[in-house]
Protein backbone atom coordinates (compact mmCIF):
# COMPACT_ATOMS: atom_id res chain seq x y z
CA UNK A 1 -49.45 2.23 13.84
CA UNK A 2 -48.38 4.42 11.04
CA UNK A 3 -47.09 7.31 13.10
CA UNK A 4 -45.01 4.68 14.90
CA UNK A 5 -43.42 3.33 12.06
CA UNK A 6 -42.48 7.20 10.88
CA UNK A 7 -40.93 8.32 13.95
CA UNK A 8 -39.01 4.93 13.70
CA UNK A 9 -38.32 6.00 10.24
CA UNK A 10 -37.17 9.77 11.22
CA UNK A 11 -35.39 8.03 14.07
CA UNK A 12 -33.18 6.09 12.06
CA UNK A 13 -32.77 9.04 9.60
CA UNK A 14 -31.28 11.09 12.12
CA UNK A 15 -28.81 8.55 13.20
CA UNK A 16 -27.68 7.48 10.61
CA UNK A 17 -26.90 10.93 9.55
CA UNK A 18 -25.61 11.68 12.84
CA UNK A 19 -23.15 8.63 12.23
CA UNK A 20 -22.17 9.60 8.77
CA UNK A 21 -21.27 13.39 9.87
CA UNK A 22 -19.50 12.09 13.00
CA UNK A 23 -17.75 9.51 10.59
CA UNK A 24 -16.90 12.43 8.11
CA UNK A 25 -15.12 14.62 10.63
CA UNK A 26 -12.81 11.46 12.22
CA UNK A 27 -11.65 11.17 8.67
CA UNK A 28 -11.06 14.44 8.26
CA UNK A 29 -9.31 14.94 11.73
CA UNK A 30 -7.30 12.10 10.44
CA UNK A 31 -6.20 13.33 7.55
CA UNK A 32 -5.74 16.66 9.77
CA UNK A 33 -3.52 15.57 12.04
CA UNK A 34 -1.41 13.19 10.55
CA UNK A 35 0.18 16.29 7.85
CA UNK A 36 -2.91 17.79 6.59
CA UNK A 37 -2.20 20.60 4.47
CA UNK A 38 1.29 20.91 5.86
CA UNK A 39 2.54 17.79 3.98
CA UNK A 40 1.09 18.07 0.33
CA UNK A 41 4.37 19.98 -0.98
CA UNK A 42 8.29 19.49 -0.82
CA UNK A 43 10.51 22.57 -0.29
CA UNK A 44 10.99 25.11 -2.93
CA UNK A 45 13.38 27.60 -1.90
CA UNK A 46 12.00 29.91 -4.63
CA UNK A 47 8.40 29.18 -3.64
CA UNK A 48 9.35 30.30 -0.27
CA UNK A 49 11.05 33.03 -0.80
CA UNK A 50 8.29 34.48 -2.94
CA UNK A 51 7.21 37.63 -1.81
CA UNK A 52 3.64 37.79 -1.14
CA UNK A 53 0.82 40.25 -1.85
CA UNK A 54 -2.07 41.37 0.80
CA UNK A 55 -4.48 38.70 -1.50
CA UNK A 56 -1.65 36.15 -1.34
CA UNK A 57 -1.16 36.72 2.47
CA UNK A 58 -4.67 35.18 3.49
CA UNK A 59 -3.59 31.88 1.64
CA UNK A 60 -1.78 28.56 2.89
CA UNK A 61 1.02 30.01 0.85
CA UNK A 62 3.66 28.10 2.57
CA UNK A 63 1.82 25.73 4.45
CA UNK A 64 2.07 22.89 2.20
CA UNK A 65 6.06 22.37 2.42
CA UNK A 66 6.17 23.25 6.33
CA UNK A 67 6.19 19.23 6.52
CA UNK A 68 8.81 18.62 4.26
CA UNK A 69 10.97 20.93 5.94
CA UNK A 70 10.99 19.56 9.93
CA UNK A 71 10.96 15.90 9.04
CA UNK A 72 13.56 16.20 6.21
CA UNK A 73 15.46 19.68 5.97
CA UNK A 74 16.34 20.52 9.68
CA UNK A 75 17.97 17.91 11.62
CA UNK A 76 20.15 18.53 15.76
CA UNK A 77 23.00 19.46 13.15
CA UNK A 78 21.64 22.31 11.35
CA UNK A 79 22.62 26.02 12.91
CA UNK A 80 20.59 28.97 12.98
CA UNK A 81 22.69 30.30 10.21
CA UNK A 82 21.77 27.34 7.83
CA UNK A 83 17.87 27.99 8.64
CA UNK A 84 18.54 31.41 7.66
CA UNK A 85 20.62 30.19 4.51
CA UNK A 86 17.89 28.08 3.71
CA UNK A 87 14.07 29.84 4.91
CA UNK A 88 15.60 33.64 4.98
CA UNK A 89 15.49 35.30 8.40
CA UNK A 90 12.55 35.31 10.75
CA UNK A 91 9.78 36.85 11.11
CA UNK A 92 9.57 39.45 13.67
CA UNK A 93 8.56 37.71 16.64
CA UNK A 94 11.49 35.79 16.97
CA UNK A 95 14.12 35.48 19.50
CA UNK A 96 17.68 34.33 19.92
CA UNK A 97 16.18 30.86 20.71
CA UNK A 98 13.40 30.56 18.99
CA UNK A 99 12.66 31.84 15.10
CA UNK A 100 8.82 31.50 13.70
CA UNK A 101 8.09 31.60 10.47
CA UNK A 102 4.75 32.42 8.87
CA UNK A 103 3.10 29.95 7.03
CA UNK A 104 -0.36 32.05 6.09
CA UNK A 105 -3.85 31.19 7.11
CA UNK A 106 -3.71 27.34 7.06
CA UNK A 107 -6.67 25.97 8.68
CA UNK A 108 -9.37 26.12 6.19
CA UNK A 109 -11.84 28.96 8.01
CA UNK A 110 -9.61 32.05 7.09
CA UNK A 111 -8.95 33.08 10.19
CA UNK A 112 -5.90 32.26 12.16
CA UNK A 113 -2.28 32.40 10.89
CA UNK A 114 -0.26 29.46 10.95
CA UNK A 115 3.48 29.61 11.34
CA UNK A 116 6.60 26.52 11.73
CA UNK A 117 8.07 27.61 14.77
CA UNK A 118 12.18 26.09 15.27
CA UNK A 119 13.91 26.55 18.55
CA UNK A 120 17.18 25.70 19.11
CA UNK A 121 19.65 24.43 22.00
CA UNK A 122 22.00 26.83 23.78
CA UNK A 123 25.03 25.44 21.28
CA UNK A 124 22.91 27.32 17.95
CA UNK A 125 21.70 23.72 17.05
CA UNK A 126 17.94 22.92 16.10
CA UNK A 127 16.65 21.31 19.19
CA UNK A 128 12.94 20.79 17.40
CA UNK A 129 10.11 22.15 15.48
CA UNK A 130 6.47 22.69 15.38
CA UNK A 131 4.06 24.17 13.42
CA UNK A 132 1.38 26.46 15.32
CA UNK A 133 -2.01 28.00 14.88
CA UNK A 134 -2.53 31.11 15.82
């Protein structure tokens, strides 16, 4: 009877921690997906145009305004030449259609560079923009 009741006990151990881990990492996914990182700053021109060192490179150095600047900065009347004006020009992996701008490693691990991508229409005009793990 007493090995019963501690495999019970072990039992309900392990779900509950399974629960609270599983509960932990919808939070976080949450919190993830709704802005994350991205959203915790407003735009600073200055901030962005900061150059960067190697060190500085493997940092979310930019991350936290990439929010701020698709749902408030860029809009289907802002031209390629006013995201230039404003974010400098592009990195080099950008086309005609399409500039990307690095954003730094993002995602917590240290591992994959994350950059705000904005594409625009055939007129010059910001269609949309994302921001993308690489």
């Amino acid at each position: 009877m007493v090995q019963v009741s501690k495999i019970v006990k072990w039992f309900f151990i392990f779900i509950g921690t399974a629960l609270g881990a599983f509960l932990a990492l919808c939070v976080f996914a949450f919190w993830y997906m709704s802005s994350g990182i991205f959203g915790v700053d407003s735009f600073d021109k200055q901030a962005w145009h900061k150059k960067t060192t190697n060190e500085q490179d493997a940092t979310c150095y930019r991350g936290g305004m990439a929010k701020d600047i698709v749902d408030k900065l860029l809009s289907s009347k802002t031209t390629r030449e006013d995201v230039v004006s404003l974010l400098g020009s592009p990195d080099g992996n950008s086309t005609e259609n399409s500039y990307s701008y690095g954003l730094g490693m993002c995602s917590g691990f240290g591992f994959d560079y994350d950059s705000l991508h904005i594409y625009f229409d055939d007129q010059g005009y910001v269609s949309h923009a994302k921001i993308m793990q690489h």
